[in-house]
C-alpha atoms as a PDB file:
ATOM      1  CA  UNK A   1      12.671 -31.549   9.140  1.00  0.00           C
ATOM      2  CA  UNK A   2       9.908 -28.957   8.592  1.00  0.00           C
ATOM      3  CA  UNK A   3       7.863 -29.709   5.583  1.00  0.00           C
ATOM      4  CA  UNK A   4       6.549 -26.202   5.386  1.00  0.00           C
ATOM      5  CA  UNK A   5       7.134 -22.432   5.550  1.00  0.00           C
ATOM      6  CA  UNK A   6       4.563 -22.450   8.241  1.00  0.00           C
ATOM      7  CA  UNK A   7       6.037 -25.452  10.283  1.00  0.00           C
ATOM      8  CA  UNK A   8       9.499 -24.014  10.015  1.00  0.00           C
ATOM      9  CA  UNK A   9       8.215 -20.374  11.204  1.00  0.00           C
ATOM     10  CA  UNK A  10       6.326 -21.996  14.225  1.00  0.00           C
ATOM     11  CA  UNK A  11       9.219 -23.895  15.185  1.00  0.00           C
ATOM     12  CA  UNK A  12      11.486 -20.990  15.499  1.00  0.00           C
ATOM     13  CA  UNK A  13       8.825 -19.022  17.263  1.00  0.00           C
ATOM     14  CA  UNK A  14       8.736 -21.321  19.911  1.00  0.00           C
ATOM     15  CA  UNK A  15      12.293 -20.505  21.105  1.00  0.00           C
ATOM     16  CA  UNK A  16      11.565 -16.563  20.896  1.00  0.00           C
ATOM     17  CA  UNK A  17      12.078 -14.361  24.174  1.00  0.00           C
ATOM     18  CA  UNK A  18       8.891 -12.329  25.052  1.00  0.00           C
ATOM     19  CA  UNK A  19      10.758  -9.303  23.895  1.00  0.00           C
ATOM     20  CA  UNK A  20      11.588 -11.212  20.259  1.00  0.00           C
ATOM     21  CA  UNK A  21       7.725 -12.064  20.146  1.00  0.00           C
ATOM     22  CA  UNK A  22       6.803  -8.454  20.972  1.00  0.00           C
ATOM     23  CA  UNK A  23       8.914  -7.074  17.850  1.00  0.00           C
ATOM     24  CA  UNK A  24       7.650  -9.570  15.561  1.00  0.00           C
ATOM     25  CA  UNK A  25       3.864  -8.303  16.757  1.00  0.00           C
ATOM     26  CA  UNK A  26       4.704  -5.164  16.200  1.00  0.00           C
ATOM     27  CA  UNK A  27       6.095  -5.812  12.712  1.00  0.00           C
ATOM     28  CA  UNK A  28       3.220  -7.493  11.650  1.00  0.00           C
ATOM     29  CA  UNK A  29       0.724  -4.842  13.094  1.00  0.00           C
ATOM     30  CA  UNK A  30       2.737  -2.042  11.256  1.00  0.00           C
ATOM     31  CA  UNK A  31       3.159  -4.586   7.943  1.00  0.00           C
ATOM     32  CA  UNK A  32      -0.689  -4.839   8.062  1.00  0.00           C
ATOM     33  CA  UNK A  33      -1.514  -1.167   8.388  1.00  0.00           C
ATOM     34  CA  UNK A  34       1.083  -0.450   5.231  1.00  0.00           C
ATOM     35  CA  UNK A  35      -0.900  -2.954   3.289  1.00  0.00           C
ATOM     36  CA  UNK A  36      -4.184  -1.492   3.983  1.00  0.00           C
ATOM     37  CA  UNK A  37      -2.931   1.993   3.115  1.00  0.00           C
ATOM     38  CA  UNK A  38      -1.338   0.789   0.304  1.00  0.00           C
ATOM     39  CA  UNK A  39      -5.387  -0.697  -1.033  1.00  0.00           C
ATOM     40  CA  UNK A  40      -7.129   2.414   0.343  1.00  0.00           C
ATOM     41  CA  UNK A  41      -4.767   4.578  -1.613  1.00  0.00           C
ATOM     42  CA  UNK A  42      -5.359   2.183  -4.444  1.00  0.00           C
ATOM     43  CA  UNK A  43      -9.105   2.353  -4.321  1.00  0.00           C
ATOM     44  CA  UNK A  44      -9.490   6.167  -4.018  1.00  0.00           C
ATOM     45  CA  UNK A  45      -7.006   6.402  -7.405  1.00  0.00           C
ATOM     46  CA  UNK A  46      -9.338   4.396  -9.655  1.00  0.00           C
ATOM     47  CA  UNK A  47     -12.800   6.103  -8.011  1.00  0.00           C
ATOM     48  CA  UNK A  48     -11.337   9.105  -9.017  1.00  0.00           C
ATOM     49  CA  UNK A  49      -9.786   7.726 -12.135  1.00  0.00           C
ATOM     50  CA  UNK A  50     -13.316   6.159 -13.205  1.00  0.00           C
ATOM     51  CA  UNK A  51     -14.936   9.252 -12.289  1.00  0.00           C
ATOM     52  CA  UNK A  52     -13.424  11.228 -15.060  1.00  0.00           C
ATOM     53  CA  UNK A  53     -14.462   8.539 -17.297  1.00  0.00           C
ATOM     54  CA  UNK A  54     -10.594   7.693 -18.022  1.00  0.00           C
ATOM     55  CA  UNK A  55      -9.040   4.590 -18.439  1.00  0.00           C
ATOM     56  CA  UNK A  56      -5.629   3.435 -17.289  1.00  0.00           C
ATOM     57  CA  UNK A  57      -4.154   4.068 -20.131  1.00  0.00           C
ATOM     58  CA  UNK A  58      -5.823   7.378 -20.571  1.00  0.00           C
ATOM     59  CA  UNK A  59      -4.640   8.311 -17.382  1.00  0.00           C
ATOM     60  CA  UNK A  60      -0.874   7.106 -18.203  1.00  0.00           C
ATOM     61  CA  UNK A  61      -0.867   9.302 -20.976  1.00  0.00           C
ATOM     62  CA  UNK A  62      -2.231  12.278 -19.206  1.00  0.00           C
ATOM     63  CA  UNK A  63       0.344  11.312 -16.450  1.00  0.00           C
ATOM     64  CA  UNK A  64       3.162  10.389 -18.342  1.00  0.00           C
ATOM     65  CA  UNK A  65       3.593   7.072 -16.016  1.00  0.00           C
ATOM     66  CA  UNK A  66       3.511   3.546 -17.430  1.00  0.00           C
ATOM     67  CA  UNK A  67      -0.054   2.019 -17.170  1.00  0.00           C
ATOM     68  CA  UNK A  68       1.685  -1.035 -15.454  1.00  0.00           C
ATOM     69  CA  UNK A  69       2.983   1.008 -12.112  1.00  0.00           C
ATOM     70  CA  UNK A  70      -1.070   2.853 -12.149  1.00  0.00           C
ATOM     71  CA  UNK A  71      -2.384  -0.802 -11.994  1.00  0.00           C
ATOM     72  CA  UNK A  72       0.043  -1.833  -9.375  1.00  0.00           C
ATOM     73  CA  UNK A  73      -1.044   0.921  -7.396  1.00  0.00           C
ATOM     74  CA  UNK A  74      -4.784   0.865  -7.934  1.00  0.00           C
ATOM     75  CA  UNK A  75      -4.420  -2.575  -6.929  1.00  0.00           C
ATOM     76  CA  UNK A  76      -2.418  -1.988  -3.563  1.00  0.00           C
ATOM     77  CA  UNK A  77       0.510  -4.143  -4.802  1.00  0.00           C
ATOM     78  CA  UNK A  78       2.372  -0.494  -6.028  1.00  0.00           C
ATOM     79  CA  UNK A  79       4.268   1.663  -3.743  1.00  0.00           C
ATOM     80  CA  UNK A  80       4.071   5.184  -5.317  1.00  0.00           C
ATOM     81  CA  UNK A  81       6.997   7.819  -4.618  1.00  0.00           C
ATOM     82  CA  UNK A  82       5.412  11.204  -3.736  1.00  0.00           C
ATOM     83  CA  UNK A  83       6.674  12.565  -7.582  1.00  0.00           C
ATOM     84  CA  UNK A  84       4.294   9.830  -8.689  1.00  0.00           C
ATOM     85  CA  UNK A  85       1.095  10.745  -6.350  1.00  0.00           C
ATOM     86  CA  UNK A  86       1.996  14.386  -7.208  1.00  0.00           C
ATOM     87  CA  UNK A  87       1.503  13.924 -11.233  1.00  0.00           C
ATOM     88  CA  UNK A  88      -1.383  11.722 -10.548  1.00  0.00           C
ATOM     89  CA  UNK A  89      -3.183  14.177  -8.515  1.00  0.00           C
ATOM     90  CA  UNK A  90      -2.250  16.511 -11.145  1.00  0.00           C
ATOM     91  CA  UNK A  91      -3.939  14.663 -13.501  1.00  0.00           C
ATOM     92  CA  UNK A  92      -6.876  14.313 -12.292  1.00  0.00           C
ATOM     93  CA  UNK A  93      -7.102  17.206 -10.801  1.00  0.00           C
ATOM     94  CA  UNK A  94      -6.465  16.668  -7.116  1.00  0.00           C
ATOM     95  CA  UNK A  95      -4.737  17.963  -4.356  1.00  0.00           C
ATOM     96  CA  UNK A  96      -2.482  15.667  -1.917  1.00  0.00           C
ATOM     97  CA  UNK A  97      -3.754  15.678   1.733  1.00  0.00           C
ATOM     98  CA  UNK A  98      -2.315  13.960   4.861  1.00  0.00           C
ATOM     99  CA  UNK A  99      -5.301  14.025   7.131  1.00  0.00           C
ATOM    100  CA  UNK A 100      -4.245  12.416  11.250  1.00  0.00           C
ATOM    101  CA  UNK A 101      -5.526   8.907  11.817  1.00  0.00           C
ATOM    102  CA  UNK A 102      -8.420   8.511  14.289  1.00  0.00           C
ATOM    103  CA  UNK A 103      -6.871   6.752  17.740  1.00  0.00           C
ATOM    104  CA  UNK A 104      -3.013   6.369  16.517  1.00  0.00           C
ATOM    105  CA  UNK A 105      -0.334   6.643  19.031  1.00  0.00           C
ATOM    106  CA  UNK A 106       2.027   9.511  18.848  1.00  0.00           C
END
């Protein structure tokens, strides 16, 4: 019996087909990406959070979000609806860009 999460994952990756192994690759690849969107996003919100000298809870005021869901998303753990970016950029007095990524695939 596997005694871990890790143990029991390798196990059943040993019986994968190249094809199941290629999904699972790209899964992870795309999983990773999200997550460092998700802390880039995050990181850009509190520079320009700190740079009008406002506080998350200043900022949920001005925003009318909860301070909670502008922590989780400072913090990369949130995963803002574009209503939410939209009143944040508002309040701070920022426009929302999408800009293409440097080397991504079609």
């Amino acid at each position: 019996m596997a005694r871990s999460f890790r143990d029991l994952s390798s196990r059943a990756q040993q019986s994968w087909t190249a094809d199941t192994r290629s999904v699972y690759d790209a899964a992870v690849e795309t999983f990773g990406t999200e997550l460092d969107a998700r802390a880039a996003l995050g990181a850009q919100l509190q520079a320009a959070r700190t740079a009008h000298g406002l506080s998350q809870p200043s900022l949920a005021e001005r925003s009318g979000l909860q301070q909670a869901e502008i922590s989780r998303i400072e913090t990369g753990a949130g995963n803002p609806t574009a209503d939410t970016l939209l009143r944040l950029a508002h309040s701070l007095d920022l426009e929302v860009v999408f800009t293409p990524r440097v080397g991504r695939r079609a």
